[in-house]
Protein backbone atom coordinates (compact mmCIF):
# COMPACT_ATOMS: atom_id res chain seq x y z
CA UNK A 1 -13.46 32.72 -22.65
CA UNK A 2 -12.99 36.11 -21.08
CA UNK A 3 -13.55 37.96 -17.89
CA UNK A 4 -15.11 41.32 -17.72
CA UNK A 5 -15.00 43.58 -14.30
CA UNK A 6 -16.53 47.11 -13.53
CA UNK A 7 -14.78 47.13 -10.37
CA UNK A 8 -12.74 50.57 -10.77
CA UNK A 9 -10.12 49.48 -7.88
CA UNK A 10 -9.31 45.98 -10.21
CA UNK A 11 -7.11 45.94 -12.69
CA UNK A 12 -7.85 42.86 -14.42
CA UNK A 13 -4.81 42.83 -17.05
CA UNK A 14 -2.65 43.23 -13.91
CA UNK A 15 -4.25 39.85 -12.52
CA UNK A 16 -3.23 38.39 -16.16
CA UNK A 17 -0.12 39.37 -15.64
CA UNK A 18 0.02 37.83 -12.19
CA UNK A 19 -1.60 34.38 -13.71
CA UNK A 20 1.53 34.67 -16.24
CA UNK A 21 3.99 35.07 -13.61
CA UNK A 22 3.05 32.16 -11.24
CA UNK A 23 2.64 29.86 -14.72
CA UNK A 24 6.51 30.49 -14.98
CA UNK A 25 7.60 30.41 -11.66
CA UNK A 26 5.63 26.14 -11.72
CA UNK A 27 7.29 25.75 -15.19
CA UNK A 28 10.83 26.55 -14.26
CA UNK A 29 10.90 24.30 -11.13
CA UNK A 30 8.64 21.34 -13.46
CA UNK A 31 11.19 20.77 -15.80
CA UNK A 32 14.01 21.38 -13.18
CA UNK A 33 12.21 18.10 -11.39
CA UNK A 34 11.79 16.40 -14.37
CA UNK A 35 15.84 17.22 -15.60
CA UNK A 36 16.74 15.59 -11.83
CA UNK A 37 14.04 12.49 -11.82
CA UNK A 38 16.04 11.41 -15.66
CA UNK A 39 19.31 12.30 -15.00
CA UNK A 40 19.64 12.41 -11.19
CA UNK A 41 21.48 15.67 -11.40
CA UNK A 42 20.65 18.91 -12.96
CA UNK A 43 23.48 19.56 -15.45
CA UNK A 44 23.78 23.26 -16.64
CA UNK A 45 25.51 21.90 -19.20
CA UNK A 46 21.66 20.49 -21.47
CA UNK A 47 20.21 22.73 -23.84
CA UNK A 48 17.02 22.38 -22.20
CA UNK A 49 18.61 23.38 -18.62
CA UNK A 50 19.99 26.51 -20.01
CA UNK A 51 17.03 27.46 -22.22
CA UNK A 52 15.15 26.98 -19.16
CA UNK A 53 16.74 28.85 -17.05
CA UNK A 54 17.23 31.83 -19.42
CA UNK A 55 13.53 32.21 -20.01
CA UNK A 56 12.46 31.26 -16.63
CA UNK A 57 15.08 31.97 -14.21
CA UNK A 58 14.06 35.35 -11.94
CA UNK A 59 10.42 35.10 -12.64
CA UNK A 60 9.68 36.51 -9.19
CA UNK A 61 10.79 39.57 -10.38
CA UNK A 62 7.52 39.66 -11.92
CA UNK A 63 6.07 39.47 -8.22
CA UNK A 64 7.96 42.33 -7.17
CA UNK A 65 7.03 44.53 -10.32
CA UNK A 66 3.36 43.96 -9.29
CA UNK A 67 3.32 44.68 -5.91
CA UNK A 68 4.92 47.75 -6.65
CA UNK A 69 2.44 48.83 -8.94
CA UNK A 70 -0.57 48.40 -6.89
CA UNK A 71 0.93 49.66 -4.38
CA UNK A 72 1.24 53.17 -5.71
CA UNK A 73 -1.92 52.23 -8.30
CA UNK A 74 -4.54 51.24 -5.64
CA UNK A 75 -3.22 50.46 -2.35
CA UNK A 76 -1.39 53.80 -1.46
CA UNK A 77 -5.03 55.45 -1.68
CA UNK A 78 -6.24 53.33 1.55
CA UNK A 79 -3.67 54.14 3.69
CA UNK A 80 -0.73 52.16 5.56
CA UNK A 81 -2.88 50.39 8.20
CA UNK A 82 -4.73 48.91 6.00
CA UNK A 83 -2.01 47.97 3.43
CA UNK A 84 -0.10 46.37 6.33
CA UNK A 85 -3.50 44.71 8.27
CA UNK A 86 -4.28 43.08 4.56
CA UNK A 87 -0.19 41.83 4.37
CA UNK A 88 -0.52 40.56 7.91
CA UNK A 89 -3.50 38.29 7.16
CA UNK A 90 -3.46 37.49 3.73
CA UNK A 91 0.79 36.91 3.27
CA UNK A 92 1.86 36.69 7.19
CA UNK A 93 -0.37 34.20 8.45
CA UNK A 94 -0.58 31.52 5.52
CA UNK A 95 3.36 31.81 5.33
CA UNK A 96 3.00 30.91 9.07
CA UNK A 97 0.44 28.03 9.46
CA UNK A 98 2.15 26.40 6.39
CA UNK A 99 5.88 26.63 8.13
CA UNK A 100 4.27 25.55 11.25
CA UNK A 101 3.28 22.30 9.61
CA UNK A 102 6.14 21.16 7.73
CA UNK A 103 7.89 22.47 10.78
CA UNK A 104 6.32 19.40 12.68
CA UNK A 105 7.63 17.12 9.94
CA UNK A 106 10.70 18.36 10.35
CA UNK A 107 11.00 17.69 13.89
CA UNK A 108 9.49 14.32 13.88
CA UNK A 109 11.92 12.87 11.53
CA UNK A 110 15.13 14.75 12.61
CA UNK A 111 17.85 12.23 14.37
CA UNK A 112 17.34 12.40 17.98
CA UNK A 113 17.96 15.61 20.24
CA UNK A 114 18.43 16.01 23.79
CA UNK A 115 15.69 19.28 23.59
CA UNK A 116 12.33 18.46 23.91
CA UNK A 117 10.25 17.80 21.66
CA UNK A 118 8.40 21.08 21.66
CA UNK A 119 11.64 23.22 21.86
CA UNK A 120 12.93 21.69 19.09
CA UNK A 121 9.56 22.30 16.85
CA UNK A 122 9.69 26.26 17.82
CA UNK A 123 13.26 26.62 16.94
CA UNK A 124 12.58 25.08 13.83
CA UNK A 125 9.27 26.88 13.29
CA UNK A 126 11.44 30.68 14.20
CA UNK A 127 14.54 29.53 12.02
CA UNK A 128 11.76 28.66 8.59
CA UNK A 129 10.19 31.13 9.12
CA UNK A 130 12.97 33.97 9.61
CA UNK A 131 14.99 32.86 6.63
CA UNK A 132 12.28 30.89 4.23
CA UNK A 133 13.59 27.30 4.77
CA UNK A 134 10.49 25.48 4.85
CA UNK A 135 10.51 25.32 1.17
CA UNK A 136 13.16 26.11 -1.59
CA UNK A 137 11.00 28.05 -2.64
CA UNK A 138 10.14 30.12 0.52
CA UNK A 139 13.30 32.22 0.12
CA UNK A 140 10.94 34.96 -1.53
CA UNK A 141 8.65 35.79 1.01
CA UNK A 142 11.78 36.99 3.66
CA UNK A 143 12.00 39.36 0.63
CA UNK A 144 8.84 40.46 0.27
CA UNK A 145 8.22 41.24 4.07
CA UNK A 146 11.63 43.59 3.43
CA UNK A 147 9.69 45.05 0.45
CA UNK A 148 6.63 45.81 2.23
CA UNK A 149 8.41 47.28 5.37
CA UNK A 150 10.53 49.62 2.81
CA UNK A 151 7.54 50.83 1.28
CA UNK A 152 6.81 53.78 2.78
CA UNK A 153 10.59 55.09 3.00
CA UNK A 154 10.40 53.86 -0.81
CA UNK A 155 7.29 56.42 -1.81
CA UNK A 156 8.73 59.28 0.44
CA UNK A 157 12.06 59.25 -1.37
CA UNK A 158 10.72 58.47 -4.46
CA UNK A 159 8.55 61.38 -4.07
CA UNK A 160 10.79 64.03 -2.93
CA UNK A 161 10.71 67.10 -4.83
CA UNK A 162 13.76 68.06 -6.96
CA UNK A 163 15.47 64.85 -6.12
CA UNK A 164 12.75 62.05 -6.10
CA UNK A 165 13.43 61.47 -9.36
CA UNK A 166 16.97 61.27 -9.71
CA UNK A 167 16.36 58.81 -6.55
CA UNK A 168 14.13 56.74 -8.07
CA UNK A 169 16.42 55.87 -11.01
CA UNK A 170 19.55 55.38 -8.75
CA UNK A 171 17.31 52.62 -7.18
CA UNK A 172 15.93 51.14 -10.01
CA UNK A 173 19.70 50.80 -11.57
CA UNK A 174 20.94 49.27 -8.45
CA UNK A 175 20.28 45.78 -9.15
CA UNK A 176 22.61 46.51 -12.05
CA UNK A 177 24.93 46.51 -9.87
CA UNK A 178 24.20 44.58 -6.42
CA UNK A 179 23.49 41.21 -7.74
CA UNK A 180 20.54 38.34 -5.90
CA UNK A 181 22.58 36.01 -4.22
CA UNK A 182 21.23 32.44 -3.79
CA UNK A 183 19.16 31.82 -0.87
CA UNK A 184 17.08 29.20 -1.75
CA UNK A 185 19.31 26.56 0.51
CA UNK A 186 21.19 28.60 2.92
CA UNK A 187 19.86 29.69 6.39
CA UNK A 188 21.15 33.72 5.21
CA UNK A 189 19.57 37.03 4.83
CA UNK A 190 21.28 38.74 1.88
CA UNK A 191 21.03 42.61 1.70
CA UNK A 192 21.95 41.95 -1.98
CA UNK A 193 19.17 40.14 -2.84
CA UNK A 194 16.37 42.83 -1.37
CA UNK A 195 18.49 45.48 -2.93
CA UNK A 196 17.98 43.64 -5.94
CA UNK A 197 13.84 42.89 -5.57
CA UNK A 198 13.53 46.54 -4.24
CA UNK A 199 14.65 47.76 -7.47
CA UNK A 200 12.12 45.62 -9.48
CA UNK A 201 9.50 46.89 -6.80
CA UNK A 202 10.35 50.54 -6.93
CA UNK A 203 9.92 49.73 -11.49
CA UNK A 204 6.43 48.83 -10.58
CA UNK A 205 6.16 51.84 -8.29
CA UNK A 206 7.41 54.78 -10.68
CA UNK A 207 4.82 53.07 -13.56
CA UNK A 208 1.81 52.92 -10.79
CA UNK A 209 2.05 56.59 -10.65
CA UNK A 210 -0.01 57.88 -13.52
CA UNK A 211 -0.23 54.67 -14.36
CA UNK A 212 -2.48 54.75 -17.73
CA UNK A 213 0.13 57.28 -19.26
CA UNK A 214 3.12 55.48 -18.50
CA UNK A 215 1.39 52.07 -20.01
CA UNK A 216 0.85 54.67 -22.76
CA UNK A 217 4.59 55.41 -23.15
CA UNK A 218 5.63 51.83 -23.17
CA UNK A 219 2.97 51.09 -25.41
CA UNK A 220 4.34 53.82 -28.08
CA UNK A 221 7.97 52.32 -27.46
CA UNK A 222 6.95 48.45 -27.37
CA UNK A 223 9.27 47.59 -30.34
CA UNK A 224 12.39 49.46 -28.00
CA UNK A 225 11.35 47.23 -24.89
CA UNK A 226 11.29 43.96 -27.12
CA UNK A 227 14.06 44.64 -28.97
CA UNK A 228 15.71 45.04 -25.23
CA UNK A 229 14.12 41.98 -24.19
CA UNK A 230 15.44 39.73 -27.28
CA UNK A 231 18.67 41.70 -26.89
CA UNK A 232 19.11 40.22 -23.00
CA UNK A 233 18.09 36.88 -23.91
CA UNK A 234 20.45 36.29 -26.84
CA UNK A 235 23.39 37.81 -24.19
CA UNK A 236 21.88 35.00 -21.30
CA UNK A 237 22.55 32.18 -23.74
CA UNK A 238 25.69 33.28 -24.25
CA UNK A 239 27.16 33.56 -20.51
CA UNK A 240 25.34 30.52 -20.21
CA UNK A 241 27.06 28.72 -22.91
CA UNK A 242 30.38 29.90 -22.30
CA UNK A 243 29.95 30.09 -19.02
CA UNK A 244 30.23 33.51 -17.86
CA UNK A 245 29.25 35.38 -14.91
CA UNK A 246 30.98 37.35 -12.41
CA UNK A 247 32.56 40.41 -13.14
CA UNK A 248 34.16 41.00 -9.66
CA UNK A 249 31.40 40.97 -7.70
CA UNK A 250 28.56 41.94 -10.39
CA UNK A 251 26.89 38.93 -11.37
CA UNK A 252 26.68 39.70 -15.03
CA UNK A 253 24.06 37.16 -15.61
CA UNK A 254 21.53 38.46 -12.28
CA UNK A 255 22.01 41.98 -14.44
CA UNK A 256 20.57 40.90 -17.75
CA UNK A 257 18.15 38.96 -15.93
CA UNK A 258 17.11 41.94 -14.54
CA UNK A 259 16.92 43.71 -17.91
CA UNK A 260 15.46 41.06 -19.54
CA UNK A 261 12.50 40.55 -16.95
CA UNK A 262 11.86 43.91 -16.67
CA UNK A 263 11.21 44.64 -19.94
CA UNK A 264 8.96 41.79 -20.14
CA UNK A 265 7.03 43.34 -17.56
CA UNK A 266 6.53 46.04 -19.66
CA UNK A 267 5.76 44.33 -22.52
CA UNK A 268 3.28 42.04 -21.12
CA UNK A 269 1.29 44.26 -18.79
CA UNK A 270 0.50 46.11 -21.91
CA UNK A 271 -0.38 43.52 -24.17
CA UNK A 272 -2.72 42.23 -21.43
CA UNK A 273 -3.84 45.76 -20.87
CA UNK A 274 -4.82 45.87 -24.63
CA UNK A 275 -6.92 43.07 -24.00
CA UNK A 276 -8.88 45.50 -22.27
CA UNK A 277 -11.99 43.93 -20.66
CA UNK A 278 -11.49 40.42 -22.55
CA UNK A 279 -8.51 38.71 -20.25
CA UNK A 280 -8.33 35.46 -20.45
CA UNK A 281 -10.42 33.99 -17.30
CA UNK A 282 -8.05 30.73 -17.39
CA UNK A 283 -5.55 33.28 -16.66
CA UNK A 284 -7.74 35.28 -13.79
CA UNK A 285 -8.51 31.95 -12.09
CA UNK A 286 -4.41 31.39 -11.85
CA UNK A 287 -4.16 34.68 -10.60
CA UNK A 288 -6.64 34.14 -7.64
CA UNK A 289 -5.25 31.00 -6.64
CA UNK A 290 -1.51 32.44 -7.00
CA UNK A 291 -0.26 32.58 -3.46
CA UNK A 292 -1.38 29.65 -2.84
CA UNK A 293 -0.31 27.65 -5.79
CA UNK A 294 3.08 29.58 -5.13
CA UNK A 295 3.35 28.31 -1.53
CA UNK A 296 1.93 24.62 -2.98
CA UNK A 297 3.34 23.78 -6.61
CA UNK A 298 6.97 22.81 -5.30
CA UNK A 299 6.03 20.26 -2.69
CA UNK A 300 3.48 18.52 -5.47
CA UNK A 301 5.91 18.92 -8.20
CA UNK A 302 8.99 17.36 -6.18
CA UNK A 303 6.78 14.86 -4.47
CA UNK A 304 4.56 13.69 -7.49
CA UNK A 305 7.95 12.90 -9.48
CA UNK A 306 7.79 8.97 -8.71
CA UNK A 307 4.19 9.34 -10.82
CA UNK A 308 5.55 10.15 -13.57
CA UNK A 309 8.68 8.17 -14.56
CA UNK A 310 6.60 6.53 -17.25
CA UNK A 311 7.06 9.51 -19.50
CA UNK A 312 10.25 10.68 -18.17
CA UNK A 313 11.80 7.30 -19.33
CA UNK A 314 9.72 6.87 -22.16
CA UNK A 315 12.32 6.73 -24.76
CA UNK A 316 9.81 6.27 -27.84
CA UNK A 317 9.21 10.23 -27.53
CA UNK A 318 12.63 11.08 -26.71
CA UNK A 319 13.99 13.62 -26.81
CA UNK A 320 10.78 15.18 -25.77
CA UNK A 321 10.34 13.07 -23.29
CA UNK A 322 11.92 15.93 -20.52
CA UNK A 323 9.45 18.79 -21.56
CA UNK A 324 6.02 16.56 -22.40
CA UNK A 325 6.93 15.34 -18.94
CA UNK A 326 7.01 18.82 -17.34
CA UNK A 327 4.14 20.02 -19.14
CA UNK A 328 2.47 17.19 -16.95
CA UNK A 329 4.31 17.69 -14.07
CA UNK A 330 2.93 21.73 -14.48
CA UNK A 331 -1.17 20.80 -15.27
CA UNK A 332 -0.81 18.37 -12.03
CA UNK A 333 0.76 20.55 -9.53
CA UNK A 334 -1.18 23.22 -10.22
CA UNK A 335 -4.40 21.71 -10.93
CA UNK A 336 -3.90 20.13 -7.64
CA UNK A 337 -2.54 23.32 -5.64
CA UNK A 338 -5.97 24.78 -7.16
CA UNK A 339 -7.80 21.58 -5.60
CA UNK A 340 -6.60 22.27 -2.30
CA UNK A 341 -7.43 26.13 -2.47
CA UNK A 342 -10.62 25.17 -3.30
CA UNK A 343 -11.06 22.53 -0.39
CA UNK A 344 -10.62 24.99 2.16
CA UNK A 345 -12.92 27.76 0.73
CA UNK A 346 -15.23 25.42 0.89
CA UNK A 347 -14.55 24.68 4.81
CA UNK A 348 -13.56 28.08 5.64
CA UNK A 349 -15.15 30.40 2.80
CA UNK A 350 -13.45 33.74 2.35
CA UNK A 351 -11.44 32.98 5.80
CA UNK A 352 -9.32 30.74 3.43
CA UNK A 353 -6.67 33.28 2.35
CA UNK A 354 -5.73 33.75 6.12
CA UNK A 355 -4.17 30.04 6.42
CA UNK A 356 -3.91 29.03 2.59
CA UNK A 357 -3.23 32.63 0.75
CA UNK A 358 -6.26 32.64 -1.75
């Protein structure tokens, strides 16, 4: 099945892309669950860690690409106030209400404190929220608040005559060279890592801009940006299996990443675009729900775990067990992310995305 739109102001391969993107993002942290419910430990050391992590790892980047381009695509067009009113409601908010809860989790099974009760929740509620703690997986939208507040020193540099385009490439090179740090566990901030999602949002920027000729550019040179994408991969598994990384402070892996996922970007954005008005509407359904499955799929996938030990230790498909297992793990959490989503449209209708994100 397909999906056809005549809305001018929708670009429906972009929404393909976006159901892609949040497919690997639940897939990457699926078989990480499943890799710790077998083996109690995720050792870097399996085949099916490293492949993993090689094809999956810095999927987000894919976010950042997209929010670039409709920036400059679409959103530019309607001005700042709204651009910021829509992030305030439809990113903000959710982010909020869903911190606040597990925020009251938090403080009713912490060990004792001598703060009250309600003290302790707001502290815990500022210090989620501020650095994306209230999730492993929360560590992204810190970033993408810096990305949206950039955004308008982003288009005027970017834009400069003379020098807005020598600009623009200086910042979409940096992550070459200023490498993500980890922040999924640490109460930080790292300028590194926005340095490193600005340059993947400034990529979706520059190809926003006359968009349909740029596509057309790639599109000419799609064997260069797949032969750069293999390329990248092939060098991943390498530092992975020989264990390579840092080159002083350059994360030499966070660099091909960066390559790698940005050439996918490419790559897929115009294969869907090719598609035309025929995208998949499995895919556009994803791409609805994606916020919210993003904000969702980690608590269901980590949680629902105990469920489904029966194929994880089901040595009569071994070794297949791990990935048939996170293939499951994947249709539940996001099947039931979707659930949820669709439970409170039907209580709140389009007032929804405000607490849930879609």
């Amino acid at each position: 099945m397909s999906i056809r739109t005549n809305n001018s102001n929708f670009l429906g391969y972009l929404h393909s892309f976006r159901g892609f993107a949040i497919l690997n993002i639940v897939f990457i942290h699926a078989i990480v669950g499943a890799l710790i419910a077998v083996d109690n430990k995720l050792d870097m050391t399996n085949p099916i860690a490293i492949t993993n992590e090689v094809l999956f790892h810095d999927s987000t980047l894919y976010f950042s690409v997209i929010s670039g381009l409709l920036f400059s695509a679409i959103l530019k067009g309607k001005g700042y106030k709204r651009f910021y009113t829509s992030k305030i409601k439809f990113v903000i908010l959710p982010y909020l209400f869903i911190t606040g809860i597990v925020a009251i989790f938090k403080t009713a099974f912490q060990e004792e404190s001598q703060q009250p009760a309600i003290f302790s929740y707001v502290t815990t509620l500022f210090r989620d929220f501020i650095y994306g703690k209230a999730n492993p997986v929360f560590w992204y939208i810190p970033v993408l608040f810096f990305l949206y507040l950039v955004t308008p020193i982003l288009d005027y540099l970017m834009n400069l005559k003379r020098i807005g385009g020598p600009l623009s490439l200086l910042i979409i090179l940096a992550p070459l060279f200023v490498s993500r740090v980890q922040m999924a566990f640490d109460y930080i901030l790292s300028i590194e890592t926005m340095i490193y999602f600005t340059g993947a949002y400034a990529v979706g920027m520059y190809l926003g801009k006359d968009l349909d000729n740029k596509l057309g550019w790639v599109k000419n040179n799609l064997a260069v940006f797949i032969g750069i994408s293999l390329l990248s991969t092939v060098v991943l598994f390498i530092f992975y299996i020989r264990d390579l990384d840092l080159l002083g402070i350059v994360s030499l892996r966070e660099s091909a990443f960066y390559i790698q996922k940005i050439s996918l970007s490419a790559i897929f954005i115009v294969v869907f675009k090719n598609l035309d008005e025929k995208q998949p509407i499995w895919l556009s359904r994803l791409a609805r729900d994606s916020f919210a499955i993003y904000f969702l799929h980690a608590f269901i996938v980590f949680g629902s775990l105990p469920l489904f030990m029966f194929v994880l230790t089901y040595d009569a498909i071994a070794p297949f067990h791990t990935l048939i297992g996170a293939m499951i793990i994947l249709l539940f959490s996001t099947g039931l992310s979707m659930l949820v989503v669709l439970g409170f449209r039907k209580l709140l209708g389009k007032r929804s995305r405000m607490l849930i994100g879609s």
